[in-house]
C-alpha atoms as a PDB file:
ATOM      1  CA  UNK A   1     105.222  81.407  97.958  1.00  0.00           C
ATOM      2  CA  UNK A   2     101.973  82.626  95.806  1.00  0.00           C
ATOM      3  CA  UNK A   3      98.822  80.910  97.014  1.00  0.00           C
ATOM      4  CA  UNK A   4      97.190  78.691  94.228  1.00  0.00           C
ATOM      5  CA  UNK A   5      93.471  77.471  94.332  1.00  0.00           C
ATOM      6  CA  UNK A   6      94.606  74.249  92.656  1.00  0.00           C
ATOM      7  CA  UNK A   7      94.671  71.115  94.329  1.00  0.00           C
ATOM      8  CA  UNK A   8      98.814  71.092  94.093  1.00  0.00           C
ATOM      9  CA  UNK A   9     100.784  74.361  95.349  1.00  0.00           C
ATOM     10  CA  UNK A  10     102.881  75.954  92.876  1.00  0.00           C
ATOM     11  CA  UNK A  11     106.112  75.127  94.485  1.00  0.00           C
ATOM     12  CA  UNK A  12     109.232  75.984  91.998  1.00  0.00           C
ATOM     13  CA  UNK A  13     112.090  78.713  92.385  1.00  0.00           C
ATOM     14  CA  UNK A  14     110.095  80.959  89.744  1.00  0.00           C
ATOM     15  CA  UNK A  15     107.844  81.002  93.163  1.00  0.00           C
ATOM     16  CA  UNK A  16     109.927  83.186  94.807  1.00  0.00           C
ATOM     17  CA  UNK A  17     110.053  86.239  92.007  1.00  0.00           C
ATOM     18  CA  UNK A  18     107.560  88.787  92.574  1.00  0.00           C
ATOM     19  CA  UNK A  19     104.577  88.033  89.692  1.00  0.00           C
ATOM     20  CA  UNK A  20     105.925  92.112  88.346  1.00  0.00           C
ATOM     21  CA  UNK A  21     109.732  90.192  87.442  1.00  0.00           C
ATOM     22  CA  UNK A  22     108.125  87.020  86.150  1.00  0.00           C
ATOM     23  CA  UNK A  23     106.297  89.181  83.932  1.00  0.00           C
ATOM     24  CA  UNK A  24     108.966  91.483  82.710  1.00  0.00           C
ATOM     25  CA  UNK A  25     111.546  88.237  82.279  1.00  0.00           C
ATOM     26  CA  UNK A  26     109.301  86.400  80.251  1.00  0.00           C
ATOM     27  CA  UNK A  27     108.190  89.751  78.259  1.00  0.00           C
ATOM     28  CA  UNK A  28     111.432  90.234  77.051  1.00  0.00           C
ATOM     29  CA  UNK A  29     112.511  86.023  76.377  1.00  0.00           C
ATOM     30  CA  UNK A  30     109.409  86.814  74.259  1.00  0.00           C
ATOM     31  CA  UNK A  31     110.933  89.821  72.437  1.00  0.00           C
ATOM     32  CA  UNK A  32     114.108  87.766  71.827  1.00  0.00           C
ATOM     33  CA  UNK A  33     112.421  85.293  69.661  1.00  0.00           C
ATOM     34  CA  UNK A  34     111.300  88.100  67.293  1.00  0.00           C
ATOM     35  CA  UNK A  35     112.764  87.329  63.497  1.00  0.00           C
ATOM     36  CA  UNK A  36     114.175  90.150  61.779  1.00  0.00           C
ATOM     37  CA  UNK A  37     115.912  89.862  58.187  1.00  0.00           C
ATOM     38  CA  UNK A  38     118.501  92.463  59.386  1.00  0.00           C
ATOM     39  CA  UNK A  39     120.445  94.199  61.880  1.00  0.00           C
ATOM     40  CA  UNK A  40     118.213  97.010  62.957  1.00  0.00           C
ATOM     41  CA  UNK A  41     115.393  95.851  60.942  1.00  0.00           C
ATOM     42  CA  UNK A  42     112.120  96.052  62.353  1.00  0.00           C
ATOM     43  CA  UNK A  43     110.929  92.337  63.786  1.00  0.00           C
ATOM     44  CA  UNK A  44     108.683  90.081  60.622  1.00  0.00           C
ATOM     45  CA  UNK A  45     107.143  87.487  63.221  1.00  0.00           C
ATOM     46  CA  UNK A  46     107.561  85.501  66.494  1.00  0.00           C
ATOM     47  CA  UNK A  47     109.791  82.216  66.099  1.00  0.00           C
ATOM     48  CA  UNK A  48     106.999  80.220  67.898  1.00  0.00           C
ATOM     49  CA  UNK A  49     109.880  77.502  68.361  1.00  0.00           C
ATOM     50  CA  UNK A  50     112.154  79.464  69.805  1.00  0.00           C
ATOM     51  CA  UNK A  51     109.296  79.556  72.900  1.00  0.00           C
ATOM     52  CA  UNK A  52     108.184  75.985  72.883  1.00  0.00           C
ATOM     53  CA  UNK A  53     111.672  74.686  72.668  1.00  0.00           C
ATOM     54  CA  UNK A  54     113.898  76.700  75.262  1.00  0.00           C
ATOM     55  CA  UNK A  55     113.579  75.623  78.753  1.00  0.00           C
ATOM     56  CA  UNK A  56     113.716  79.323  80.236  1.00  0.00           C
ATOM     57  CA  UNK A  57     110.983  80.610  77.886  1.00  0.00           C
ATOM     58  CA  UNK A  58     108.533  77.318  78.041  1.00  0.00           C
ATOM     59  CA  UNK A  59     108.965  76.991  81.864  1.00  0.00           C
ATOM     60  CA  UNK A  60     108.047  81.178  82.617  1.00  0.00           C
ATOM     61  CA  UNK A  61     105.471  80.901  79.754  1.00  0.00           C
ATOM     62  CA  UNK A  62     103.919  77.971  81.220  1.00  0.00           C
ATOM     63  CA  UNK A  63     103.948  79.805  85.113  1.00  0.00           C
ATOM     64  CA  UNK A  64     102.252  82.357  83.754  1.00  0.00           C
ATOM     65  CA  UNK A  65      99.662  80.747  82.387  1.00  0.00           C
ATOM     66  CA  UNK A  66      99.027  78.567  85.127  1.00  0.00           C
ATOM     67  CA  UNK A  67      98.510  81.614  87.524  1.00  0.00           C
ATOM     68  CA  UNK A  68      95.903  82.611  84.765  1.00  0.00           C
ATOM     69  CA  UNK A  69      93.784  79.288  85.055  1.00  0.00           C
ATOM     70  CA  UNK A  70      90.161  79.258  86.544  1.00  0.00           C
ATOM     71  CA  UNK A  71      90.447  77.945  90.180  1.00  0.00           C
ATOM     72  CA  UNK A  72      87.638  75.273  88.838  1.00  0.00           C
ATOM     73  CA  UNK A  73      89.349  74.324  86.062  1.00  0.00           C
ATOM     74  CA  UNK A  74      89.824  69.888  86.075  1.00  0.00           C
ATOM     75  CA  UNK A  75      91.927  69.222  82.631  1.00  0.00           C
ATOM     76  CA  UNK A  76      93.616  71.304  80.232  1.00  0.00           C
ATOM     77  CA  UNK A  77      93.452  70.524  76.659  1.00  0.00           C
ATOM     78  CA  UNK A  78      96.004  70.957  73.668  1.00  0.00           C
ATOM     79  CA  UNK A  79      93.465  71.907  70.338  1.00  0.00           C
ATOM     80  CA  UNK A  80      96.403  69.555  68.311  1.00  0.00           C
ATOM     81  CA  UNK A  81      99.531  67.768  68.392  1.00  0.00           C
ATOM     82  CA  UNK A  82     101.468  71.001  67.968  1.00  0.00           C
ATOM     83  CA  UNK A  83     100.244  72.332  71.482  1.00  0.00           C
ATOM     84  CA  UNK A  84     101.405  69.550  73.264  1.00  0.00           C
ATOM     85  CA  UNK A  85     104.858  70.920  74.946  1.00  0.00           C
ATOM     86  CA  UNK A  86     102.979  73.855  76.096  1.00  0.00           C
ATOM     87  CA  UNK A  87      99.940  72.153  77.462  1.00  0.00           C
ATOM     88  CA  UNK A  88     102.084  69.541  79.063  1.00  0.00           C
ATOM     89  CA  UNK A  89     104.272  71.970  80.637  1.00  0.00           C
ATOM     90  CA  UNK A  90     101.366  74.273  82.038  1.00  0.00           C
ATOM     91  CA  UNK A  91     100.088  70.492  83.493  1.00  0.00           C
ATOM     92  CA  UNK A  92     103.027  69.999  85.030  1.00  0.00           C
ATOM     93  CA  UNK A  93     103.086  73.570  86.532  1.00  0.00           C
ATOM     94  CA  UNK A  94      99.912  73.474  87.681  1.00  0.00           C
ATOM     95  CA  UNK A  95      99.315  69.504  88.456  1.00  0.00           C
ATOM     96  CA  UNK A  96      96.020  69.269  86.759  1.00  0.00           C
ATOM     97  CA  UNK A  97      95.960  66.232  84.048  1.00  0.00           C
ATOM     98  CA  UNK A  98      95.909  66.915  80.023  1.00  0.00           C
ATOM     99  CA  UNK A  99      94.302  65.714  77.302  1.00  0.00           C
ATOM    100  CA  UNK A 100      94.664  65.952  73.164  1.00  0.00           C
ATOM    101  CA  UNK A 101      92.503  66.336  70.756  1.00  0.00           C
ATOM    102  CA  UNK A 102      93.354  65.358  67.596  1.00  0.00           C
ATOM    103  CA  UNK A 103      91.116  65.172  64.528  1.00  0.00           C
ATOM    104  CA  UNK A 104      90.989  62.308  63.258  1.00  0.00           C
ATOM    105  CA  UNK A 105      91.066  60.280  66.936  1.00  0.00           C
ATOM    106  CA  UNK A 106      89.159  62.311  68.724  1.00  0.00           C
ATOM    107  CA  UNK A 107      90.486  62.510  71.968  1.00  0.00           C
ATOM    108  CA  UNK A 108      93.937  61.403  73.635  1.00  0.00           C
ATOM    109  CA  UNK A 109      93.451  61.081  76.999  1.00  0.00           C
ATOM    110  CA  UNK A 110      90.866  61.380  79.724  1.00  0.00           C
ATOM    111  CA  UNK A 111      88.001  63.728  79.052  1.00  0.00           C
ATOM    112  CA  UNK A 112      85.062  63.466  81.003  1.00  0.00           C
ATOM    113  CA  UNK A 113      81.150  64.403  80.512  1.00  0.00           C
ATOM    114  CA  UNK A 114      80.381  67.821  82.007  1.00  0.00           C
ATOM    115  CA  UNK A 115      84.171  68.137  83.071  1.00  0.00           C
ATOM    116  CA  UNK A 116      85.508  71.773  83.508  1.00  0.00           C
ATOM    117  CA  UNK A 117      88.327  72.331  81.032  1.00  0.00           C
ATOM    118  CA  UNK A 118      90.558  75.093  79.634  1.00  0.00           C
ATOM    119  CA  UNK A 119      92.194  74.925  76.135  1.00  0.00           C
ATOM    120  CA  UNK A 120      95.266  75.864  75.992  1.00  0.00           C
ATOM    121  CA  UNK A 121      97.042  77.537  73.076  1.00  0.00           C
ATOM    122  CA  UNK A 122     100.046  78.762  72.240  1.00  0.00           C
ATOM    123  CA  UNK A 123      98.976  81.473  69.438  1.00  0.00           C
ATOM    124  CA  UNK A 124      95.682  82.637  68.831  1.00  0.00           C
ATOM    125  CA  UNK A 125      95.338  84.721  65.506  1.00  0.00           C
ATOM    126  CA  UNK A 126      91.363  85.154  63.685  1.00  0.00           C
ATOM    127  CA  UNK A 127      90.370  82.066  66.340  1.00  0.00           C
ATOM    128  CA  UNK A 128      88.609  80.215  64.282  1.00  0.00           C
ATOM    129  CA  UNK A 129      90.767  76.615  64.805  1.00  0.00           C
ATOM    130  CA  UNK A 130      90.073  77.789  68.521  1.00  0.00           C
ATOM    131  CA  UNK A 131      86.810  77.830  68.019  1.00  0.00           C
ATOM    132  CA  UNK A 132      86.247  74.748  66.338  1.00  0.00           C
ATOM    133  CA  UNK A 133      88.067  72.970  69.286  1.00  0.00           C
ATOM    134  CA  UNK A 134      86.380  74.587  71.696  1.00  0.00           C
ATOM    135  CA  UNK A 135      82.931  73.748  69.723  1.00  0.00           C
ATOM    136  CA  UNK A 136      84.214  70.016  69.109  1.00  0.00           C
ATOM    137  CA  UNK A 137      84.727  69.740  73.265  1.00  0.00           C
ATOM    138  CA  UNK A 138      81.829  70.883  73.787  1.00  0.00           C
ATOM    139  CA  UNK A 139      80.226  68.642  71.497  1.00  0.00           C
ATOM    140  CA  UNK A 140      81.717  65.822  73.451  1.00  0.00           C
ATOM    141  CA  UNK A 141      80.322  67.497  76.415  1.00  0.00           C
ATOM    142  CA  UNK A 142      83.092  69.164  78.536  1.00  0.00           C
ATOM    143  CA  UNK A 143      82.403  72.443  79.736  1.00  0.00           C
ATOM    144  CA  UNK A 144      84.901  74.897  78.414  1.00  0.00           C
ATOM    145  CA  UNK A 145      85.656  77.673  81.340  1.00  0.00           C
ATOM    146  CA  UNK A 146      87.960  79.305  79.250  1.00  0.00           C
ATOM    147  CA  UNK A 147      90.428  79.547  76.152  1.00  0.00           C
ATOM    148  CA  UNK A 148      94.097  80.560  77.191  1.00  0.00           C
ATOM    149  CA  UNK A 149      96.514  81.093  75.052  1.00  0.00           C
ATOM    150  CA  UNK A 150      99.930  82.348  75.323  1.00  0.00           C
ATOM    151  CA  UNK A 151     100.232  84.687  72.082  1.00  0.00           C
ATOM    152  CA  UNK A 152      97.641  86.472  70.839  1.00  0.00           C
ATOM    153  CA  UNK A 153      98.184  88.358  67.087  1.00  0.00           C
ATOM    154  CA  UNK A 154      95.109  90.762  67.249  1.00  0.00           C
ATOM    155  CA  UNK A 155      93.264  89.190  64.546  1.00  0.00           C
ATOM    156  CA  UNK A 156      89.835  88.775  65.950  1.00  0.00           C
ATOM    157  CA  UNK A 157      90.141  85.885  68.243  1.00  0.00           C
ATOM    158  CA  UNK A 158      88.773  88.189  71.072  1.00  0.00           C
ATOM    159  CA  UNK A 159      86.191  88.901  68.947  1.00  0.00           C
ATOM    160  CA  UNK A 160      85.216  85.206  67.747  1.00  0.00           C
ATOM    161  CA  UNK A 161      85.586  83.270  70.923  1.00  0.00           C
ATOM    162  CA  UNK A 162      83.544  86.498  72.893  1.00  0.00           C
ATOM    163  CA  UNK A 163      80.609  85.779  70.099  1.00  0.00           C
ATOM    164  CA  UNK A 164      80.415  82.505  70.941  1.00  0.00           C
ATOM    165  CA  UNK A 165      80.154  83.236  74.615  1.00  0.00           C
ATOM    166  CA  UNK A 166      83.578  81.807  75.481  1.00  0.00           C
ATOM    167  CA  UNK A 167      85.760  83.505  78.447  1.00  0.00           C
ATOM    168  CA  UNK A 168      89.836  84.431  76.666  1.00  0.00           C
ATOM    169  CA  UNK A 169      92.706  85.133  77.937  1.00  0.00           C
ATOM    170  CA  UNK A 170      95.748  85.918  76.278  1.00  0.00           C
ATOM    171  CA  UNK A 171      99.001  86.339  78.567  1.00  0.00           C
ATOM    172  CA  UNK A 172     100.931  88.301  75.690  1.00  0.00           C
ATOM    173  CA  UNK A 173      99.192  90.681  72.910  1.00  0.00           C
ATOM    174  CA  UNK A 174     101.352  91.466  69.923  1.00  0.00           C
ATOM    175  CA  UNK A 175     101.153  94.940  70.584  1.00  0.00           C
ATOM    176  CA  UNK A 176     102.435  94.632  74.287  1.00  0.00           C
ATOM    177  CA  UNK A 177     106.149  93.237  72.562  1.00  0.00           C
END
């Protein structure tokens, strides 16, 4: 069984596969979502569905991020409605609660002043709607440990969230699939 830091083991039959295979499976469930026009054509784009909405994908997807999050992180938090399946499965894998923010709202669910959070994402491209979450939580004063998303496109988000001093991890880079 992998030793979490969290409060709630990790405790599911993806448990037992070395981190190496969980890796490698949910590389290539990622590669099978690629959208090509063709037979043999090269792939156009990622069918971000395809992840969120088949169990196999969603369930490694969300395992791997959970083994990503800061051992001090207290809530995860989905940046819109849209994030919601992934943040909610991550909570589930992980145990930690969830919360949504949504802009016109503000927040659904618990958030907390001075609470540690992650926001999780499940693409990343320049990073600015990142950004502007992350700057809106901390506004309402939770302390952001880190941005995680899932997918990132190489368009700067790296760059953005680094300038504003924010700690990013992406599980998948375009480039990698």
């Amino acid at each position: 069984m992998i030793v979490s830091s969290h409060p709630f083991p990790l405790s599911n039959p993806l448990d037992v596969q070395p981190p190496g295979i969980r890796w490698a499976e949910l590389r290539q469930d990622v590669l099978n979502t690629l959208v090509r026009n063709a037979p043999g054509e090269e792939p156009r784009m990622l069918d971000l569905s395809a992840m969120l909405t088949r169990p196999a994908i969603l369930r490694r997807l969300a395992a791997t991020l959970a083994e990503r999050l800061p051992p001090a992180t207290e809530r995860l938090v989905a940046p819109s409605a849209a994030g919601v399946t992934l943040v909610a499965a991550v909570a589930l894998e992980s145990g930690l609660p969830f919360c949504l923010l949504t802009p016109a709202d503000g927040v659904f669910g618990d958030l907390f002043p001075g609470e540690p959070v992650v926001l999780v994402t499940a693409v990343t491209a320049t990073g600015s709607a990142v950004s502007a979450t992350a700057s809106a939580l901390i506004s309402r004063g939770a302390r952001v440990l880190t941005v995680l998303t899932a997918l990132d496109t190489n368009l700067g988000a790296a760059e953005r969230l680094g300038a504003q001093g924010l700690d990013y991890i992406a599980c998948i880079r375009t480039e990698e699939v």
